[in-house]
C-alpha atoms as a PDB file:
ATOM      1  CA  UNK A   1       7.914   8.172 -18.873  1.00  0.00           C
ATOM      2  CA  UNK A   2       6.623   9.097 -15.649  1.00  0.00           C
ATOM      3  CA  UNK A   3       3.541   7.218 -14.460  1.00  0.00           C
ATOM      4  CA  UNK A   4       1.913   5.539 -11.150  1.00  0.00           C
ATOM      5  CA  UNK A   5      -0.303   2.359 -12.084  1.00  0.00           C
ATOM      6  CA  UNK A   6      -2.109   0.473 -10.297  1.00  0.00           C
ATOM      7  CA  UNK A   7      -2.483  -3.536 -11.377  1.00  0.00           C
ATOM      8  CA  UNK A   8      -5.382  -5.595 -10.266  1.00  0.00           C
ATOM      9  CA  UNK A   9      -7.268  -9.042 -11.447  1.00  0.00           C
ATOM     10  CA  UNK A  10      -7.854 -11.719 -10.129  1.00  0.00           C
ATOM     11  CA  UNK A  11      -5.567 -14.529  -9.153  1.00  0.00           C
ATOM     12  CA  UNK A  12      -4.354 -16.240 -12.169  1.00  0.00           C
ATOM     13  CA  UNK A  13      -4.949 -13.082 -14.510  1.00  0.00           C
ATOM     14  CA  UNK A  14      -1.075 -12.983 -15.217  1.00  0.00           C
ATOM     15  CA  UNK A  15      -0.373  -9.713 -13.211  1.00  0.00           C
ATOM     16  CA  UNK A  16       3.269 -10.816 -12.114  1.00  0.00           C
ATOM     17  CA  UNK A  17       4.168 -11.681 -15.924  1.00  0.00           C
ATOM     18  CA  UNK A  18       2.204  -8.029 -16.550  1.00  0.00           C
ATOM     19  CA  UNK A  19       3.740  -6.176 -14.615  1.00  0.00           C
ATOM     20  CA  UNK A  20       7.468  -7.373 -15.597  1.00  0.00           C
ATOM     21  CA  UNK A  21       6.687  -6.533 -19.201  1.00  0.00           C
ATOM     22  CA  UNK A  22       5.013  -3.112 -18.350  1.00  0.00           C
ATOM     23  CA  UNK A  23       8.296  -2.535 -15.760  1.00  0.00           C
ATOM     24  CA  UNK A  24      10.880  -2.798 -18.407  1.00  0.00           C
ATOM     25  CA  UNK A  25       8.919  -1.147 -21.552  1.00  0.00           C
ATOM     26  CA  UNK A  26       7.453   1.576 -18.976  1.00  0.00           C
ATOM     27  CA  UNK A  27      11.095   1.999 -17.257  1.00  0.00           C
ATOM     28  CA  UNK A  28       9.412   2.048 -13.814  1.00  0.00           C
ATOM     29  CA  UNK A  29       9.678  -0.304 -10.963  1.00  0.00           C
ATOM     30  CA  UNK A  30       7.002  -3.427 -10.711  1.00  0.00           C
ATOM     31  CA  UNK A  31       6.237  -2.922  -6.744  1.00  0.00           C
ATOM     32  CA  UNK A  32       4.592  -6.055  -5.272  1.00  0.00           C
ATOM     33  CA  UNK A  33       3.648  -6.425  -1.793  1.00  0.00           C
ATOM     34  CA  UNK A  34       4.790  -9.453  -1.692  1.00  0.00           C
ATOM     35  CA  UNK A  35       8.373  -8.498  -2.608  1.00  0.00           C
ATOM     36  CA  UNK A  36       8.301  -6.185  -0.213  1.00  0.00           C
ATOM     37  CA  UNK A  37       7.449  -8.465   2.584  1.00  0.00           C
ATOM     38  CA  UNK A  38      10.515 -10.688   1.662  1.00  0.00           C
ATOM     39  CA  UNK A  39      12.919  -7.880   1.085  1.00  0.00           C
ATOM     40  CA  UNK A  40      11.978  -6.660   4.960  1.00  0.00           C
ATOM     41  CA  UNK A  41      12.287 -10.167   6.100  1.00  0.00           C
ATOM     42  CA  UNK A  42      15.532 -10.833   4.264  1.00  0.00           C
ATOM     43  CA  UNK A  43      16.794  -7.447   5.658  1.00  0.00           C
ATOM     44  CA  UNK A  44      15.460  -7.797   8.837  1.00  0.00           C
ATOM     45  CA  UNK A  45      14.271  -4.040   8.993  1.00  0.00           C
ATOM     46  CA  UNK A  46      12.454  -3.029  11.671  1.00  0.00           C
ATOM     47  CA  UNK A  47       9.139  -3.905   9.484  1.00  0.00           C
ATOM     48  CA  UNK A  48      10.405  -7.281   8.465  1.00  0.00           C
ATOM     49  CA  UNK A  49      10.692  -8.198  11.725  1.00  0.00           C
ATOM     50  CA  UNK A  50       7.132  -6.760  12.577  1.00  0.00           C
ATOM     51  CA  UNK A  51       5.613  -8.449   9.727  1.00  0.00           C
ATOM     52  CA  UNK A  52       7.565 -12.163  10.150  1.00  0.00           C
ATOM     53  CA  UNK A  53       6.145 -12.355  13.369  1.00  0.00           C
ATOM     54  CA  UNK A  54       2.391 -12.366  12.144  1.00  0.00           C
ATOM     55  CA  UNK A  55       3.630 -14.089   9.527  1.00  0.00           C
ATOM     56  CA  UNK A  56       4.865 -16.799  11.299  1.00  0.00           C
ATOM     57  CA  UNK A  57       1.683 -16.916  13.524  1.00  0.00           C
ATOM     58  CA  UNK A  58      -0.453 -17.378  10.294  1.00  0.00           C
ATOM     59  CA  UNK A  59      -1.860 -14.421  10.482  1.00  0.00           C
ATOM     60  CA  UNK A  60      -2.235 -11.379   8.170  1.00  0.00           C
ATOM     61  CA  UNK A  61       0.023  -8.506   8.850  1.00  0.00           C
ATOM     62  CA  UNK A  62      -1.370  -5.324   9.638  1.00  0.00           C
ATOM     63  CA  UNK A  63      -2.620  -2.594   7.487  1.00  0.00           C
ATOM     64  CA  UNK A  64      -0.239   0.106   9.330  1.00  0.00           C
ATOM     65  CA  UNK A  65       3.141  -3.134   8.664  1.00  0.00           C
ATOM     66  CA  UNK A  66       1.524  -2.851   4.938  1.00  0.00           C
ATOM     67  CA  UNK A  67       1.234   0.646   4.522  1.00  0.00           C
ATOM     68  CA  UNK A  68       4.427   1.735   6.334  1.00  0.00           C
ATOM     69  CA  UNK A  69       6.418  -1.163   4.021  1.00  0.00           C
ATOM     70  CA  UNK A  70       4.605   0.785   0.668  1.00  0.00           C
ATOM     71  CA  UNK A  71       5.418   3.828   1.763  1.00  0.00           C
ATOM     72  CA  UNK A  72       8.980   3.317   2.487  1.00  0.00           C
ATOM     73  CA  UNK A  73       9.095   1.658  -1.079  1.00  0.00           C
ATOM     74  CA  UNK A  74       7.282   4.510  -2.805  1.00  0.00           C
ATOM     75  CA  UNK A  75       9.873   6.884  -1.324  1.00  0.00           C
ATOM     76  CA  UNK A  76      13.356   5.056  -2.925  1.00  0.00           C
ATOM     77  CA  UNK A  77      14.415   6.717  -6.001  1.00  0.00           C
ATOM     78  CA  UNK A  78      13.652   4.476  -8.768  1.00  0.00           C
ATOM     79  CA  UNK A  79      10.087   5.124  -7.773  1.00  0.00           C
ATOM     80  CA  UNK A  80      10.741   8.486  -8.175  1.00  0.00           C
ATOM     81  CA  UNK A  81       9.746   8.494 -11.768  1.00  0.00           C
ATOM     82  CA  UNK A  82       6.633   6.201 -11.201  1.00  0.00           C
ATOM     83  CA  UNK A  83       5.719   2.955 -10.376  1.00  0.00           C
ATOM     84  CA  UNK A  84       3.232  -0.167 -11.087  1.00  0.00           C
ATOM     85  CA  UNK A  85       1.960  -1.461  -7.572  1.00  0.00           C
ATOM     86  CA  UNK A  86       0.456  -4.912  -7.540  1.00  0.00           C
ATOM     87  CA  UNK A  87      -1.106  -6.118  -4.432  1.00  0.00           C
ATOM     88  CA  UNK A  88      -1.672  -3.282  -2.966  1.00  0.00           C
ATOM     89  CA  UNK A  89      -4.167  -1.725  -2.288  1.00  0.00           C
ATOM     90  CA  UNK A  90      -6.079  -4.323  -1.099  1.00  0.00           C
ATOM     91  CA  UNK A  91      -8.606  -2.403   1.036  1.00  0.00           C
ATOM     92  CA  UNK A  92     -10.912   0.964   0.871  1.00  0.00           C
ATOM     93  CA  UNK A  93      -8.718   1.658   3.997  1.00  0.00           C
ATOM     94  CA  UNK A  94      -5.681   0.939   2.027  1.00  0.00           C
ATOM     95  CA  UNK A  95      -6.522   3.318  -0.813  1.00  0.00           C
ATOM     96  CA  UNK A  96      -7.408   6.137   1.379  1.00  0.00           C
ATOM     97  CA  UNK A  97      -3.660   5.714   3.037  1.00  0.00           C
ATOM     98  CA  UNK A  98      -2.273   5.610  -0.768  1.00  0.00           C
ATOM     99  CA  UNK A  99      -4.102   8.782  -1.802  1.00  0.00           C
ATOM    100  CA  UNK A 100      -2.538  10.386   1.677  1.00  0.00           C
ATOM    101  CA  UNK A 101       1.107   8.739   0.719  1.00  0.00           C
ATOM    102  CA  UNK A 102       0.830  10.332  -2.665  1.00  0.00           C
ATOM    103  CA  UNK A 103      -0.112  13.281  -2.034  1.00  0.00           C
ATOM    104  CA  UNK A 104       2.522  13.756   1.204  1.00  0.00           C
ATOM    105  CA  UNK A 105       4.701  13.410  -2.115  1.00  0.00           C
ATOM    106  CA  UNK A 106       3.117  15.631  -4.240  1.00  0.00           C
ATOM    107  CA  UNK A 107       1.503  12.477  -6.984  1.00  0.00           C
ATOM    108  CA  UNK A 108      -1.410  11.216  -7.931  1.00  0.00           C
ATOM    109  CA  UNK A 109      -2.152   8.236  -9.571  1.00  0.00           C
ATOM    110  CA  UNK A 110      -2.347   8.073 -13.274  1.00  0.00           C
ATOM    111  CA  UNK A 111      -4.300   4.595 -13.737  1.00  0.00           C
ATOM    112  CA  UNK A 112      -5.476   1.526 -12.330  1.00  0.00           C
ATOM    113  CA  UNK A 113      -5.450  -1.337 -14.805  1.00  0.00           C
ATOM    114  CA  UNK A 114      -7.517  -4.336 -14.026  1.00  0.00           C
ATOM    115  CA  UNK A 115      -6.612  -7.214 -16.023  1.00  0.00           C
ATOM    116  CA  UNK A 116     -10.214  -8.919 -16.422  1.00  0.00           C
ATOM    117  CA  UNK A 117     -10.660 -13.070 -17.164  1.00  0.00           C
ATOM    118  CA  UNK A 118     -13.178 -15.320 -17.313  1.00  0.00           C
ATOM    119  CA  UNK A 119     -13.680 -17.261 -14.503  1.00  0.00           C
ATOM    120  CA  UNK A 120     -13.783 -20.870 -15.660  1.00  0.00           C
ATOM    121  CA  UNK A 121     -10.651 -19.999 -17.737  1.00  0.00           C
ATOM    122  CA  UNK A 122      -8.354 -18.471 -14.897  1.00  0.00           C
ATOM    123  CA  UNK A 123      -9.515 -21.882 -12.918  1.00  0.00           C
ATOM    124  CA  UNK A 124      -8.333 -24.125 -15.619  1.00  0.00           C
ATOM    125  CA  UNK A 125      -5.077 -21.899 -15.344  1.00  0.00           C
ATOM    126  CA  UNK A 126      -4.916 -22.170 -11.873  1.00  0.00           C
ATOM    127  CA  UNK A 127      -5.118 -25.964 -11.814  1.00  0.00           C
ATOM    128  CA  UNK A 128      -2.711 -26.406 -14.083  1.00  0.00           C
ATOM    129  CA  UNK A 129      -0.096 -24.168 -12.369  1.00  0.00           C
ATOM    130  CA  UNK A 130      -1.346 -26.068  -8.878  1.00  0.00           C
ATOM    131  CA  UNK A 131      -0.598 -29.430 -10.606  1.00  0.00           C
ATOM    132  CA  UNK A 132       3.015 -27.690 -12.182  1.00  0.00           C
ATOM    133  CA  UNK A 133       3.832 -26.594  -8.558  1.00  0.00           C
ATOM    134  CA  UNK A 134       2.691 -30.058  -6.451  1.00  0.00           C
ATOM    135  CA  UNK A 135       0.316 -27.757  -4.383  1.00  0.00           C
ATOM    136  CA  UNK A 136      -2.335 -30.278  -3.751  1.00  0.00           C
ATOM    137  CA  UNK A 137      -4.543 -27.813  -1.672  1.00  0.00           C
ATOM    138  CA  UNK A 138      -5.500 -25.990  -4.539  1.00  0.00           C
ATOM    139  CA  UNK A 139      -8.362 -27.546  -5.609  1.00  0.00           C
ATOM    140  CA  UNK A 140     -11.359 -26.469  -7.932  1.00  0.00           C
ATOM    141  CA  UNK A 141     -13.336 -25.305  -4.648  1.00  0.00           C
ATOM    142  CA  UNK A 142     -10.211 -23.505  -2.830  1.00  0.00           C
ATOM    143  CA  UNK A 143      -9.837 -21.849  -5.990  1.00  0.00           C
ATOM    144  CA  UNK A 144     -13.119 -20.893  -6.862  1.00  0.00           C
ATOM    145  CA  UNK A 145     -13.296 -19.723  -3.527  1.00  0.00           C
ATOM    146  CA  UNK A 146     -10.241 -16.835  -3.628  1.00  0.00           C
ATOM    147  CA  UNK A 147     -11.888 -15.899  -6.779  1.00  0.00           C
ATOM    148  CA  UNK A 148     -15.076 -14.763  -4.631  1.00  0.00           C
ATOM    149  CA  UNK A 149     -13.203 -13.699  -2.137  1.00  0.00           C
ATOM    150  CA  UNK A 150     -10.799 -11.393  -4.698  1.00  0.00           C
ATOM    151  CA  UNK A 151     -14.610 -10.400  -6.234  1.00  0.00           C
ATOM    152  CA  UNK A 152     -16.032  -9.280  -2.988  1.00  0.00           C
ATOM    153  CA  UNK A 153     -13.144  -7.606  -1.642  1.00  0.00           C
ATOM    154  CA  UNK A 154     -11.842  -5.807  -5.312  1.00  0.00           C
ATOM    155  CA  UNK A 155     -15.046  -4.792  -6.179  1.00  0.00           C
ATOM    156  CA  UNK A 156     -15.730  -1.499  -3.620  1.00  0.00           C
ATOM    157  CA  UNK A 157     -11.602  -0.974  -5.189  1.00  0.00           C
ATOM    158  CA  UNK A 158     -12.388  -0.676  -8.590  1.00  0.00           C
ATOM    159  CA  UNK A 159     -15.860   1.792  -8.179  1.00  0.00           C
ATOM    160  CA  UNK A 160     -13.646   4.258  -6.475  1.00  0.00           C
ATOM    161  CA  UNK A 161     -11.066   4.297  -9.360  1.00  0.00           C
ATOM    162  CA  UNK A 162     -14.193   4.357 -11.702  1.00  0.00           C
ATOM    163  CA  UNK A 163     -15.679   7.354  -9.659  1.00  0.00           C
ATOM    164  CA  UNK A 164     -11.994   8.691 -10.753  1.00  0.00           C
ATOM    165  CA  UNK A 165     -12.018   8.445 -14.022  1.00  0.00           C
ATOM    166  CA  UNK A 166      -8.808   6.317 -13.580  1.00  0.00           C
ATOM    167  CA  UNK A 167     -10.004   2.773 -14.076  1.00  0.00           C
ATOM    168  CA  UNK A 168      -9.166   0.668 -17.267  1.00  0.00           C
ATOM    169  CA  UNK A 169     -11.145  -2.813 -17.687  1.00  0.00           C
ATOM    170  CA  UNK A 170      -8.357  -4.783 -19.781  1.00  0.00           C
ATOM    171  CA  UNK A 171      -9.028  -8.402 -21.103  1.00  0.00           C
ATOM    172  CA  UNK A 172      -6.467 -10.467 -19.715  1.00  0.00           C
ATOM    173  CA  UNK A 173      -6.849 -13.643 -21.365  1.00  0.00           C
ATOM    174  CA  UNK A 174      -4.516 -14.168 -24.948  1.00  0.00           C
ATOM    175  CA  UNK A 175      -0.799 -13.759 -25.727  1.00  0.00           C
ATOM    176  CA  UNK A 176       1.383 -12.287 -23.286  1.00  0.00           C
ATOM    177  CA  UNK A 177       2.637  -9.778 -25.284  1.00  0.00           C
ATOM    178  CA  UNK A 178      -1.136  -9.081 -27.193  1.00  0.00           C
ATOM    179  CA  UNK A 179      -2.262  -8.766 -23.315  1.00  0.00           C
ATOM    180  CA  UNK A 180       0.672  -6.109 -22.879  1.00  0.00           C
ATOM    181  CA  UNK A 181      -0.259  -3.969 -25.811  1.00  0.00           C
ATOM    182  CA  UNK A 182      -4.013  -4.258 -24.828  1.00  0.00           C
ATOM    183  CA  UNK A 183      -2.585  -2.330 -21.485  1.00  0.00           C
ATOM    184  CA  UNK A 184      -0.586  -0.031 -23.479  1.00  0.00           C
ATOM    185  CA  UNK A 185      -3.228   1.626 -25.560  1.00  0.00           C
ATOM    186  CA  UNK A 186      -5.242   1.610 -22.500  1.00  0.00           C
ATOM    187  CA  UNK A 187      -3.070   4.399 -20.653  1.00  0.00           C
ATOM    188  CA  UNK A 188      -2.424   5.940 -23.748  1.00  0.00           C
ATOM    189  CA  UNK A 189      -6.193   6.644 -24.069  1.00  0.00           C
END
């Protein structure tokens, strides 16, 4: 099957377990920023080594690090067929270098799934994985906080995918698997 998602929620919405479940049953590559960052690094690409140094200075990397990592990605061959991005885009800037990427490669985007949660029950998630993982410096107010932050910064996201007619609201809370047919039947829609 040949189609180019786009997975967003909030932190602690499950999009990492998501998108490995949608990878294999869609047969297209789970892209996450993230991985990408660590690939570069671990490579030491030209990018990596761009990126680990504002990395390493604590500071965000650049939109044009970010972009030129995605783009690269996008353009290997298993991505060919499609791909599920996660993390990115992040920005209105981002998506208007996305829609430029794609269409450079003659794609558009099918859908942008955004894995909805109530807020209260992605904290209590959150803790729990922060107490799992030792990281004391995720408290109830850091936490709370990144969920504002994700809500201020996703929101202008998702009413331009709306405006396209490619935005699916799915809940994310439940089963794994439940959660992964909920997505399903969404792009099959």
């Amino acid at each position: 099957m040949s189609v180019r998602i786009i997975l967003i929620g909030p932190p602690g919405a499950g999009k990492g377990t998501q998108a490995a479940k949608l990878s294999e049953k869609l047969g297209i590559p789970a892209i996450s920023t993230g991985d990408i960052f660590r690939a570069n690094v671990a490579g030491e690409t030209e990018l990596g080594k761009t990126a680990k140094r504002y990395m390493d200075a604590g500071e965000y990397v650049p939109d044009e690090v970010t972009n030129s990592m995605v783009q690269d990605r996008l353009g290997q061959d298993d991505a060919k067929a499609g791909f599920l991005l996660d993390g990115y885009p992040r920005t209105e800037a981002q998506v208007a270098e996305l829609d430029r990427m794609l269409e450079g490669m003659g794609e558009k985007l099918d859908h942008v799934v955004e894995l909805t949660a109530d807020t209260d029950e992605v904290v209590e998630r959150l803790l729990a994985r922060a107490q799992l993982q030792g990281r004391s410096d995720d408290t109830e107010d850091v936490i709370r906080h990144r969920l504002d932050v994700y809500a201020e910064q996703t929101q202008p996201l998702t009413d331009i995918y709306a405006e396209r007619g490619l935005l699916r609201r799915v809940d994310g809370l439940g089963e794994v698997d439940a959660i992964t047919d909920r997505i399903l039947k969404a792009i099959d829609a």
